[in-house]
C-alpha atoms as a PDB file:
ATOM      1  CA  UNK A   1     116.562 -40.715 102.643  1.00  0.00           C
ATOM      2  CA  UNK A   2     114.583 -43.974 103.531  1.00  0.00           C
ATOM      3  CA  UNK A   3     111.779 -45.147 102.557  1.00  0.00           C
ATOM      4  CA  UNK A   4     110.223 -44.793 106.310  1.00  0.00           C
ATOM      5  CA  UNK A   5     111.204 -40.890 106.078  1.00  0.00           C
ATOM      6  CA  UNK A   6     109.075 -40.138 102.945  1.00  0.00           C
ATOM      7  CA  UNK A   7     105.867 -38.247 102.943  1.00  0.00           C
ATOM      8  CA  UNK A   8     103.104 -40.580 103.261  1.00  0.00           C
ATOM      9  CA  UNK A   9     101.826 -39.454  99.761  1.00  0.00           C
ATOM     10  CA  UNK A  10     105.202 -40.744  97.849  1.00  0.00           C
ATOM     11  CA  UNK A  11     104.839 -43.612  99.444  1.00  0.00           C
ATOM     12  CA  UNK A  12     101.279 -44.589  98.735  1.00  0.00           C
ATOM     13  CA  UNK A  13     102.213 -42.977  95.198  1.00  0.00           C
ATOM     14  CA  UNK A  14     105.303 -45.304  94.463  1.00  0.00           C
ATOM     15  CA  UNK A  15     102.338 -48.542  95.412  1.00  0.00           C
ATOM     16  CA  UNK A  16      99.608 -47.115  93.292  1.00  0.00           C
ATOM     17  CA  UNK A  17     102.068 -47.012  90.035  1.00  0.00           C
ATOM     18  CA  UNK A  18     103.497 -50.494  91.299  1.00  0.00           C
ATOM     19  CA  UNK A  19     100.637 -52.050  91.123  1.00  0.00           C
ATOM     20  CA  UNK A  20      99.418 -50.833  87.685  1.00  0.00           C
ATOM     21  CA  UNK A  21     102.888 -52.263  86.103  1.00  0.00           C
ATOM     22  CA  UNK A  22     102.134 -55.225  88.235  1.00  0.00           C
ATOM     23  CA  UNK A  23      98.035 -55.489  86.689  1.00  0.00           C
ATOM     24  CA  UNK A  24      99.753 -55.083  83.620  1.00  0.00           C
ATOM     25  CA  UNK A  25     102.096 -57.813  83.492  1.00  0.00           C
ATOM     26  CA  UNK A  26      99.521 -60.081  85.251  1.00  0.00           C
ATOM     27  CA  UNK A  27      96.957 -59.447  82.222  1.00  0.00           C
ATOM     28  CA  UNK A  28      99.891 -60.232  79.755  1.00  0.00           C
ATOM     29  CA  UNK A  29     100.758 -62.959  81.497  1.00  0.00           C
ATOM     30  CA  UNK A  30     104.842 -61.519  81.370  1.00  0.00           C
ATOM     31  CA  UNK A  31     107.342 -62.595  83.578  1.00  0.00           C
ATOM     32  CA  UNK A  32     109.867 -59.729  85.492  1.00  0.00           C
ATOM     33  CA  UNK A  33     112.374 -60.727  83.476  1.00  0.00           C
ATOM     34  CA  UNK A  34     110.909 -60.544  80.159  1.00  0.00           C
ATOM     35  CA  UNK A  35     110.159 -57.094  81.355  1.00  0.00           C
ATOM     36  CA  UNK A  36     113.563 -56.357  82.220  1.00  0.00           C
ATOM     37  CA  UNK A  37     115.054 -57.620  78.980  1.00  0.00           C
ATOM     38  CA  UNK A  38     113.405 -54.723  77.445  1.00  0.00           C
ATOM     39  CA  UNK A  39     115.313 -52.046  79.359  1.00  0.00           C
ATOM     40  CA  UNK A  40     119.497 -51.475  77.688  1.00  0.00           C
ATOM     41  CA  UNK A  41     121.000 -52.511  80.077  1.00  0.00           C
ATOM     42  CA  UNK A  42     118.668 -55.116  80.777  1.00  0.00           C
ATOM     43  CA  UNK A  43     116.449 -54.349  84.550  1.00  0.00           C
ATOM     44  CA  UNK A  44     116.542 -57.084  87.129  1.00  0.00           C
ATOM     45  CA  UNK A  45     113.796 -58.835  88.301  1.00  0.00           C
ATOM     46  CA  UNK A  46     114.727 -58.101  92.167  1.00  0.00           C
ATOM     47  CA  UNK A  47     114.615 -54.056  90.508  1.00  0.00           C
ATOM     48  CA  UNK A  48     111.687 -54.553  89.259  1.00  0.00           C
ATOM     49  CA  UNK A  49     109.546 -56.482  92.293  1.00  0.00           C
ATOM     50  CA  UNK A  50     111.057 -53.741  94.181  1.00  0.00           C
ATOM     51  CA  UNK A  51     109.168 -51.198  91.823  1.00  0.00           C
ATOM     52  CA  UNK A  52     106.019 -53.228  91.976  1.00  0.00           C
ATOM     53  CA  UNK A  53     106.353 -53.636  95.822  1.00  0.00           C
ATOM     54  CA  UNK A  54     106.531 -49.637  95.977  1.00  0.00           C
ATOM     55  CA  UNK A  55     110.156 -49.840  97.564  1.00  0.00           C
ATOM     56  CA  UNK A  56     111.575 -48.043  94.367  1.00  0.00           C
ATOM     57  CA  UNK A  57     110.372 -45.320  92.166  1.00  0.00           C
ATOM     58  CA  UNK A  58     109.963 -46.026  88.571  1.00  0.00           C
ATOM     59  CA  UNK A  59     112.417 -43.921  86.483  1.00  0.00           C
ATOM     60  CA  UNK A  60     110.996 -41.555  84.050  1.00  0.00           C
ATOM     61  CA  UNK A  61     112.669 -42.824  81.250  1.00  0.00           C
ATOM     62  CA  UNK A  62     110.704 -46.323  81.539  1.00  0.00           C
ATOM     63  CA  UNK A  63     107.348 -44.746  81.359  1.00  0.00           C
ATOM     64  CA  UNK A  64     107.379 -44.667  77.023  1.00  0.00           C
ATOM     65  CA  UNK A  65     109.168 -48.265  77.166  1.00  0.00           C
ATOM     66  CA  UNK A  66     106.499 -49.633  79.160  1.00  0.00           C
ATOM     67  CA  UNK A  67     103.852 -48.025  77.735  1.00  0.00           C
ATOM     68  CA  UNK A  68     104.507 -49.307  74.149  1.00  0.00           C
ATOM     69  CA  UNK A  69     105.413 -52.745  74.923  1.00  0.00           C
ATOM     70  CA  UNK A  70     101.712 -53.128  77.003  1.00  0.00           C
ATOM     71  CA  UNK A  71      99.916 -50.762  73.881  1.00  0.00           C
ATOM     72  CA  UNK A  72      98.764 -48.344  76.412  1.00  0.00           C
ATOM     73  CA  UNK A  73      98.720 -44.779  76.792  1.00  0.00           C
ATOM     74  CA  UNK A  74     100.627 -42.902  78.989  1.00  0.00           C
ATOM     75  CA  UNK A  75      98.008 -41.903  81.117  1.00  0.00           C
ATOM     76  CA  UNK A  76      97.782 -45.420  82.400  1.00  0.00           C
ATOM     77  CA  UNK A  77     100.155 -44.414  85.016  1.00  0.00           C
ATOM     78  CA  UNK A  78      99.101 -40.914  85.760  1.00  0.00           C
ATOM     79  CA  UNK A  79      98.513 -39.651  89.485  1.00  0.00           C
ATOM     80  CA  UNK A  80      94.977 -39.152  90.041  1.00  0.00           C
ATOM     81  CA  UNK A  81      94.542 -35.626  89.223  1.00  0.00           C
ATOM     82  CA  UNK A  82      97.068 -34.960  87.137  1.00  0.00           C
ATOM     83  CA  UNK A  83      95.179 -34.758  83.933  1.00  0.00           C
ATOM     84  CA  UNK A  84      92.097 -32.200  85.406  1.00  0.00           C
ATOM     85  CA  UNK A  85      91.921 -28.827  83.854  1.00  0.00           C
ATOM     86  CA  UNK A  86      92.644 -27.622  87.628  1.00  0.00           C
ATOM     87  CA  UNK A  87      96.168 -29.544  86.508  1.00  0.00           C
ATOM     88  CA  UNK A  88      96.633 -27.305  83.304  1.00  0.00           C
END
């Protein structure tokens, strides 16, 4: 499927979580690369900007690597919502 044949909402979803790794690495100052040295195998930084860019989906299994490098929670990167007792 390309990326011009997803629902609007996946789409503006893949942006929304790009730009809160991107907010992220600006406040730490981190390179892409840095970033994807922390990944086994190592991510590259044209897989990365394309996850920031909101070209790519973030894999799952980056969310708890992320989130402990940055010191965050996971809900950083929730959808808006997703956390609401209407959720539960």
């Amino acid at each position: 499927m390309s990326r011009n044949s997803l629902p609007a909402v996946e789409v503006w979803e893949r942006k929304r979580v790009g730009a809160i790794l991107r907010a992220l690495r600006d406040s730490r100052d981190i390179k892409l690369e840095e970033i994807g040295s922390w990944f086994t195998p190592a991510k590259s930084r044209a897989f990365l900007a394309n996850i920031e860019a909101g070209r790519k989906a973030m894999p799952a299994y980056m969310l708890p690597i992320l989130c402990e490098r940055f010191e965050v929670k996971p809900i950083v990167f929730a959808k808006a919502g997703a956390m609401t007792e209407d959720a539960a």
